[in-house]
N, C-alpha and C. Protein backbone atom coordinates (compact mmCIF):
# COMPACT_ATOMS: atom_id res chain seq x y z
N UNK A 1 79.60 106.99 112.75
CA UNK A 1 78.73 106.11 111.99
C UNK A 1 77.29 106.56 112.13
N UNK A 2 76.88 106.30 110.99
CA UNK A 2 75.12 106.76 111.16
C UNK A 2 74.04 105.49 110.85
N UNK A 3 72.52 105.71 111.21
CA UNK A 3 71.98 104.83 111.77
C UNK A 3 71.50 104.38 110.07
N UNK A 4 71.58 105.52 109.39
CA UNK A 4 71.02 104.80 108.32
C UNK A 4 72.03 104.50 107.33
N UNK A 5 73.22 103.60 107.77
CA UNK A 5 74.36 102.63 107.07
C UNK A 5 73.83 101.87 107.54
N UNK A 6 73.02 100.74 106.63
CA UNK A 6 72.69 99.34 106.72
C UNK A 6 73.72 98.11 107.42
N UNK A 7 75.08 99.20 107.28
CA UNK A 7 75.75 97.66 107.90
C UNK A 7 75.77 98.66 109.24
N UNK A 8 75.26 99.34 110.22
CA UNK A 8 76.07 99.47 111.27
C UNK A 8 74.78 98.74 112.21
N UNK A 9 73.31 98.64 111.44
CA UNK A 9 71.89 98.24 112.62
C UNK A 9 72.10 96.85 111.89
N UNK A 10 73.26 96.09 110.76
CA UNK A 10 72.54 94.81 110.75
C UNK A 10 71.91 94.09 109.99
N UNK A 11 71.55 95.47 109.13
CA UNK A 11 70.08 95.50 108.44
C UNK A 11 70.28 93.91 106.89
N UNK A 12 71.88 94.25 106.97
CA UNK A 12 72.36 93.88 105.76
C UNK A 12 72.75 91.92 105.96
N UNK A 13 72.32 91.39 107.39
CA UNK A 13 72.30 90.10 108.04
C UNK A 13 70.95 89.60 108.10
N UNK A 14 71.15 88.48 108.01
CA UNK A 14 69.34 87.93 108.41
C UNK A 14 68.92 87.92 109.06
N UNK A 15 67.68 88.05 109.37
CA UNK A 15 66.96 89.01 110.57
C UNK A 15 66.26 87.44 111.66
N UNK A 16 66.65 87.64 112.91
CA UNK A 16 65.87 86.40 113.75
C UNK A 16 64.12 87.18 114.39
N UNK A 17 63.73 86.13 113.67
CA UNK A 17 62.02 86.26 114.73
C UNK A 17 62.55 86.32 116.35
N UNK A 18 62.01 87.51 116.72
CA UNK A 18 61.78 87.30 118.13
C UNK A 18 60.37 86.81 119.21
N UNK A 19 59.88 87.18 118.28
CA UNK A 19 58.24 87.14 118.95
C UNK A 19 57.76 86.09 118.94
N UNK A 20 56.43 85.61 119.74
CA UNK A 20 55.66 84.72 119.73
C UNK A 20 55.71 83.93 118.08
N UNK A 21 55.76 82.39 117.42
CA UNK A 21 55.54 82.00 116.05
C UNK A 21 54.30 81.01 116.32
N UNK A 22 54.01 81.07 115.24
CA UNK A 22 52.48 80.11 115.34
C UNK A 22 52.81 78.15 115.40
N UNK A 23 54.23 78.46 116.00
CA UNK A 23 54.44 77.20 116.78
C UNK A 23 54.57 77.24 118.24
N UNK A 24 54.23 78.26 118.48
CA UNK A 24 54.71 78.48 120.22
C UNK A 24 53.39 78.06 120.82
N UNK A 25 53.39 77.25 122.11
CA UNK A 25 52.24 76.43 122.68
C UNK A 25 51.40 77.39 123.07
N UNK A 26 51.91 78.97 123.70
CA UNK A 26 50.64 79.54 123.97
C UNK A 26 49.77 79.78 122.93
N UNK A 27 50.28 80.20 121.53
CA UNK A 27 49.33 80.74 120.07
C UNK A 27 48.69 79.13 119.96
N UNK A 28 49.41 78.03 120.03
CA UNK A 28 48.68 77.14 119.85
C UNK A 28 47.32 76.82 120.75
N UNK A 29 47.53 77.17 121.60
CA UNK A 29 46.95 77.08 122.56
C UNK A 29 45.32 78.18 122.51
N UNK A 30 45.89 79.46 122.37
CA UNK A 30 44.53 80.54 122.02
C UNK A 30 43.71 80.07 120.76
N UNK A 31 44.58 79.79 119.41
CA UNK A 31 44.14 78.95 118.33
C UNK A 31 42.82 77.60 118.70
N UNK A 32 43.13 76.94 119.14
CA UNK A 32 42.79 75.84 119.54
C UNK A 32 41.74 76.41 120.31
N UNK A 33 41.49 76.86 121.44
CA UNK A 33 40.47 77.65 121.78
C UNK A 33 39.55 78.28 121.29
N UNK A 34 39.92 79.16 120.06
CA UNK A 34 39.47 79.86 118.95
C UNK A 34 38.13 79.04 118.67
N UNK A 35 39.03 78.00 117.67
CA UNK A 35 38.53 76.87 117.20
C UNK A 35 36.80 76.27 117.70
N UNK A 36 37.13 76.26 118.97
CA UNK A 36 35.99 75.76 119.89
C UNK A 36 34.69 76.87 119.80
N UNK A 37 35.44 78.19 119.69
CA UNK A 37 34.83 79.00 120.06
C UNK A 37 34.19 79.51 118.81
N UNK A 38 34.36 79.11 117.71
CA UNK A 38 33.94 79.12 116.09
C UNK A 38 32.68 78.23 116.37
N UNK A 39 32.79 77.06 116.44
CA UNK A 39 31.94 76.13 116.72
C UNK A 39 30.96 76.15 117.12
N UNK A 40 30.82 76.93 118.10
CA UNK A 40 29.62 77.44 119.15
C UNK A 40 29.06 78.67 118.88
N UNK A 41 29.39 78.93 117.85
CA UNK A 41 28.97 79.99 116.95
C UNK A 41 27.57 80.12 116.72
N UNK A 42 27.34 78.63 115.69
CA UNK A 42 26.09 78.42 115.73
C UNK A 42 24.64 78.34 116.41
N UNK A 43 25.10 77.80 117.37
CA UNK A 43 24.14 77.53 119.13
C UNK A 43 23.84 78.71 119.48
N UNK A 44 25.44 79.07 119.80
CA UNK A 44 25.33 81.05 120.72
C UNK A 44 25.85 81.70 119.97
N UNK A 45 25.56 82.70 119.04
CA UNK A 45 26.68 83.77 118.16
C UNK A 45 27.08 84.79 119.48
N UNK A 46 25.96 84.94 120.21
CA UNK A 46 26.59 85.92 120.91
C UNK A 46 27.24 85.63 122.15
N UNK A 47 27.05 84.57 122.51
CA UNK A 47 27.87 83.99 123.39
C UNK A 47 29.49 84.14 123.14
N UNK A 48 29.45 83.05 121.80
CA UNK A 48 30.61 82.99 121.39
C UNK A 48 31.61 84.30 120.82
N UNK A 49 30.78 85.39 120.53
CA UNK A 49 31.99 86.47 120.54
C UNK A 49 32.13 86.65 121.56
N UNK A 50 31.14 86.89 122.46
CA UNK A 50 32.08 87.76 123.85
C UNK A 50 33.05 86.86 123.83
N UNK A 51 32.95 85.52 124.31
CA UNK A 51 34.17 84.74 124.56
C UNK A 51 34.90 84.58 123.90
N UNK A 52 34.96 85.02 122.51
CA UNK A 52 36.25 85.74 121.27
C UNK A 52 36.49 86.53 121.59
N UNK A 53 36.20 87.85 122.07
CA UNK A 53 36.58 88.61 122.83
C UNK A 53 37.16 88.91 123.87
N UNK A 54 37.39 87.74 125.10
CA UNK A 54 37.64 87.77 126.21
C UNK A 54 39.31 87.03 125.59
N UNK A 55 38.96 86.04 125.13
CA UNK A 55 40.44 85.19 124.53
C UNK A 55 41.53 85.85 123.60
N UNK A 56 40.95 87.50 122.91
CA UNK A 56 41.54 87.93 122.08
C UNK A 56 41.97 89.01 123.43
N UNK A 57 41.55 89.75 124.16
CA UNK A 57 42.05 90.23 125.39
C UNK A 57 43.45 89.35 126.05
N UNK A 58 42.92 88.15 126.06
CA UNK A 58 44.20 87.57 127.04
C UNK A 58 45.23 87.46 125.94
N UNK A 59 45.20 87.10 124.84
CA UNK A 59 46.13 86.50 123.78
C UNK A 59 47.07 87.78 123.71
N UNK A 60 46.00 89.08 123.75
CA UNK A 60 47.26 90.19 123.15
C UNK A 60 48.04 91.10 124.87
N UNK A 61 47.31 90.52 125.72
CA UNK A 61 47.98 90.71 127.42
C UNK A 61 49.30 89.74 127.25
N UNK A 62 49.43 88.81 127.01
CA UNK A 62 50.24 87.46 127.06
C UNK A 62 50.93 88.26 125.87
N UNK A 63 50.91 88.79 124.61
CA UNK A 63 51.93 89.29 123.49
C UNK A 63 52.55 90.62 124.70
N UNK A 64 51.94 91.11 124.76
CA UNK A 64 52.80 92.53 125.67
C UNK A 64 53.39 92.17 126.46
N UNK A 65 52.86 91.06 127.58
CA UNK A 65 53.98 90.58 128.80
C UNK A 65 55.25 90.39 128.11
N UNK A 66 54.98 89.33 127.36
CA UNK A 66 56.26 88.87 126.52
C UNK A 66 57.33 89.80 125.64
N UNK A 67 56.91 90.83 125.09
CA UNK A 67 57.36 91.75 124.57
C UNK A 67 58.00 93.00 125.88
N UNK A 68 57.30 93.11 127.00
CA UNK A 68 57.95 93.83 128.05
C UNK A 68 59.15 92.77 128.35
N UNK A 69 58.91 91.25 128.77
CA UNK A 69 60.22 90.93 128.95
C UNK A 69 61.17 90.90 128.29
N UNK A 70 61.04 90.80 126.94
CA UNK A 70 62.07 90.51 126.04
C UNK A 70 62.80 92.00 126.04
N UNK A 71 62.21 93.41 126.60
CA UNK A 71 62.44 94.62 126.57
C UNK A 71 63.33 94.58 127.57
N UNK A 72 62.90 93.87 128.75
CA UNK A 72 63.33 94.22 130.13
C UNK A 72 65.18 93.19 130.17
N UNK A 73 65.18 92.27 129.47
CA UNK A 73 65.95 91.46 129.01
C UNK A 73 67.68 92.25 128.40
N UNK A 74 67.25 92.85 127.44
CA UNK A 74 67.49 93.90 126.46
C UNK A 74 68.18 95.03 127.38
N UNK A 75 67.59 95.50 128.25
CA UNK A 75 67.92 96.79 129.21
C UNK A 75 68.88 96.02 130.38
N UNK A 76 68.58 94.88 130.61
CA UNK A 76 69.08 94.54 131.76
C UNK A 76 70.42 93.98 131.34
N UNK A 77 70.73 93.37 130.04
CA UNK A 77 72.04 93.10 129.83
C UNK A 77 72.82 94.19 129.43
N UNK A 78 72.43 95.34 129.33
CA UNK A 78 73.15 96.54 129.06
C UNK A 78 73.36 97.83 130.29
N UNK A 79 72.93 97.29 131.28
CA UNK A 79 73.19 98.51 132.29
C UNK A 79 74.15 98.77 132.53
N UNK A 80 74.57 100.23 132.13
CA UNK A 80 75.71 100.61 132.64
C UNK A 80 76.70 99.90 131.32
N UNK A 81 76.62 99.65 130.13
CA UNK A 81 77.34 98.82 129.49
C UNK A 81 77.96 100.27 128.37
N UNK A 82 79.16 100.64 128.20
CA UNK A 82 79.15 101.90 127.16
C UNK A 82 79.59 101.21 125.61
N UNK A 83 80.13 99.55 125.68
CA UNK A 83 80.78 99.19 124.78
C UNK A 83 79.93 99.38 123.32
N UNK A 84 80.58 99.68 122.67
CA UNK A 84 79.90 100.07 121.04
C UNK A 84 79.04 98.87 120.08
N UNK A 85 79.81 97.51 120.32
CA UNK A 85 78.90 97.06 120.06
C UNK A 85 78.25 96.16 120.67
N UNK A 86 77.89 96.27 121.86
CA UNK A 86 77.18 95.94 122.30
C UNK A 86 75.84 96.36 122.14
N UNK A 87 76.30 98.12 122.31
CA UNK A 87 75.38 98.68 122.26
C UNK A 87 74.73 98.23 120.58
N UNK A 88 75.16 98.24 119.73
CA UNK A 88 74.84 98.07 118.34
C UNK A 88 73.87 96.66 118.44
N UNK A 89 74.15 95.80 118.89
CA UNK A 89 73.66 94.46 118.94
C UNK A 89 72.13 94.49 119.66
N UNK A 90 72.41 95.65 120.53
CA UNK A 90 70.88 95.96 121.26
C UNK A 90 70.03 96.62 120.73
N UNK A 91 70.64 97.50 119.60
CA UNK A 91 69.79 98.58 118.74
C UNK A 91 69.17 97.54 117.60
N UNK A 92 70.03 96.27 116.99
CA UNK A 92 69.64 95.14 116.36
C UNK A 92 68.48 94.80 117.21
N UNK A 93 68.33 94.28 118.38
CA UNK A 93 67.46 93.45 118.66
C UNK A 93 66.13 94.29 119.08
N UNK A 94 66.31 95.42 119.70
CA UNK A 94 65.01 96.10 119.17
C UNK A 94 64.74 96.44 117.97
N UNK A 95 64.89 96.58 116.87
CA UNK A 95 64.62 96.92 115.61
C UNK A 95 64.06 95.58 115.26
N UNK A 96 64.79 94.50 116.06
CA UNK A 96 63.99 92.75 115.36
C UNK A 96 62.32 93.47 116.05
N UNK A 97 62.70 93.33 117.43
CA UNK A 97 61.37 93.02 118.23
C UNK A 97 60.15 94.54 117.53
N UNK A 98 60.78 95.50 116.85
CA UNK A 98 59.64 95.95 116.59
C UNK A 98 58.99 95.68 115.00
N UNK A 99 60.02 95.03 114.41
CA UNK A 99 59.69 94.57 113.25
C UNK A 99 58.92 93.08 113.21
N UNK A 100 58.87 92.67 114.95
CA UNK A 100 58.13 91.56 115.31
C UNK A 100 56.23 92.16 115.68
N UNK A 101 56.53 93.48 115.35
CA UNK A 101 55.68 94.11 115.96
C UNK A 101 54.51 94.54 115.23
N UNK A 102 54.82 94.81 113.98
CA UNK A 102 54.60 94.96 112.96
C UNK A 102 54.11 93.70 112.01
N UNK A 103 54.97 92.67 112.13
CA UNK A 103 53.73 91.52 111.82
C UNK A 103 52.88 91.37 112.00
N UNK A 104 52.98 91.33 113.51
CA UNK A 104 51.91 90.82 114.21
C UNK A 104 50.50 91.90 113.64
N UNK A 105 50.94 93.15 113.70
CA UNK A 105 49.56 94.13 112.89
C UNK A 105 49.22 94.10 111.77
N UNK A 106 49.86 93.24 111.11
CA UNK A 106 49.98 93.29 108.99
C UNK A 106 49.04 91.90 109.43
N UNK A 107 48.79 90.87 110.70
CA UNK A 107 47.44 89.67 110.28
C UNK A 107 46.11 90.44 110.67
């Protein structure tokens, strides 16, 4: 079988979000911060970017942690695993998580 037969990665099933959604409490959470930090715009412009800056640092530290675990997740239910589709199901879920990846760069 080859990778580019749509039915062997999946491609041809509906695809699950893996990543962070702009309902998850931490995005709500940097959002909401944001917010504050718009505000104070006026008073301090330059205040307030650095500290857009510092929050856009942690927001995309907190996307990578999360994306290493969901990696580390991924590897760890397959060690040592030779079954076919298993393996197939794992080649699915990285192909989600980098197509989660890719959103995230298309905002």
């Amino acid at each position: 079988m080859s990778d580019s037969n749509p039915e062997v990665m999946g491609r041809t099933e509906p695809r699950t979000v893996t990543a962070q959604t702009d309902t998850s409490p931490e995005l709500s959470e940097i959002k909401r911060r944001f917010e504050e930090l718009q505000s104070q715009f006026i008073e301090q412009p330059q205040e307030a970017v650095k500290k857009a800056e510092r929050l856009t640092e942690e927001a995309i530290e907190g996307m990578t942690k999360a994306i290493r675990e969901q990696m580390s997740t991924i590897h760890r239910e397959l060690e040592g695993d030779t079954d076919t589709e298993r393996l197939r199901l794992a080649m699915r879920r990285y192909r989600m998580l980098i197509d989660s990846i890719g959103r995230s760069q298309a905002a």
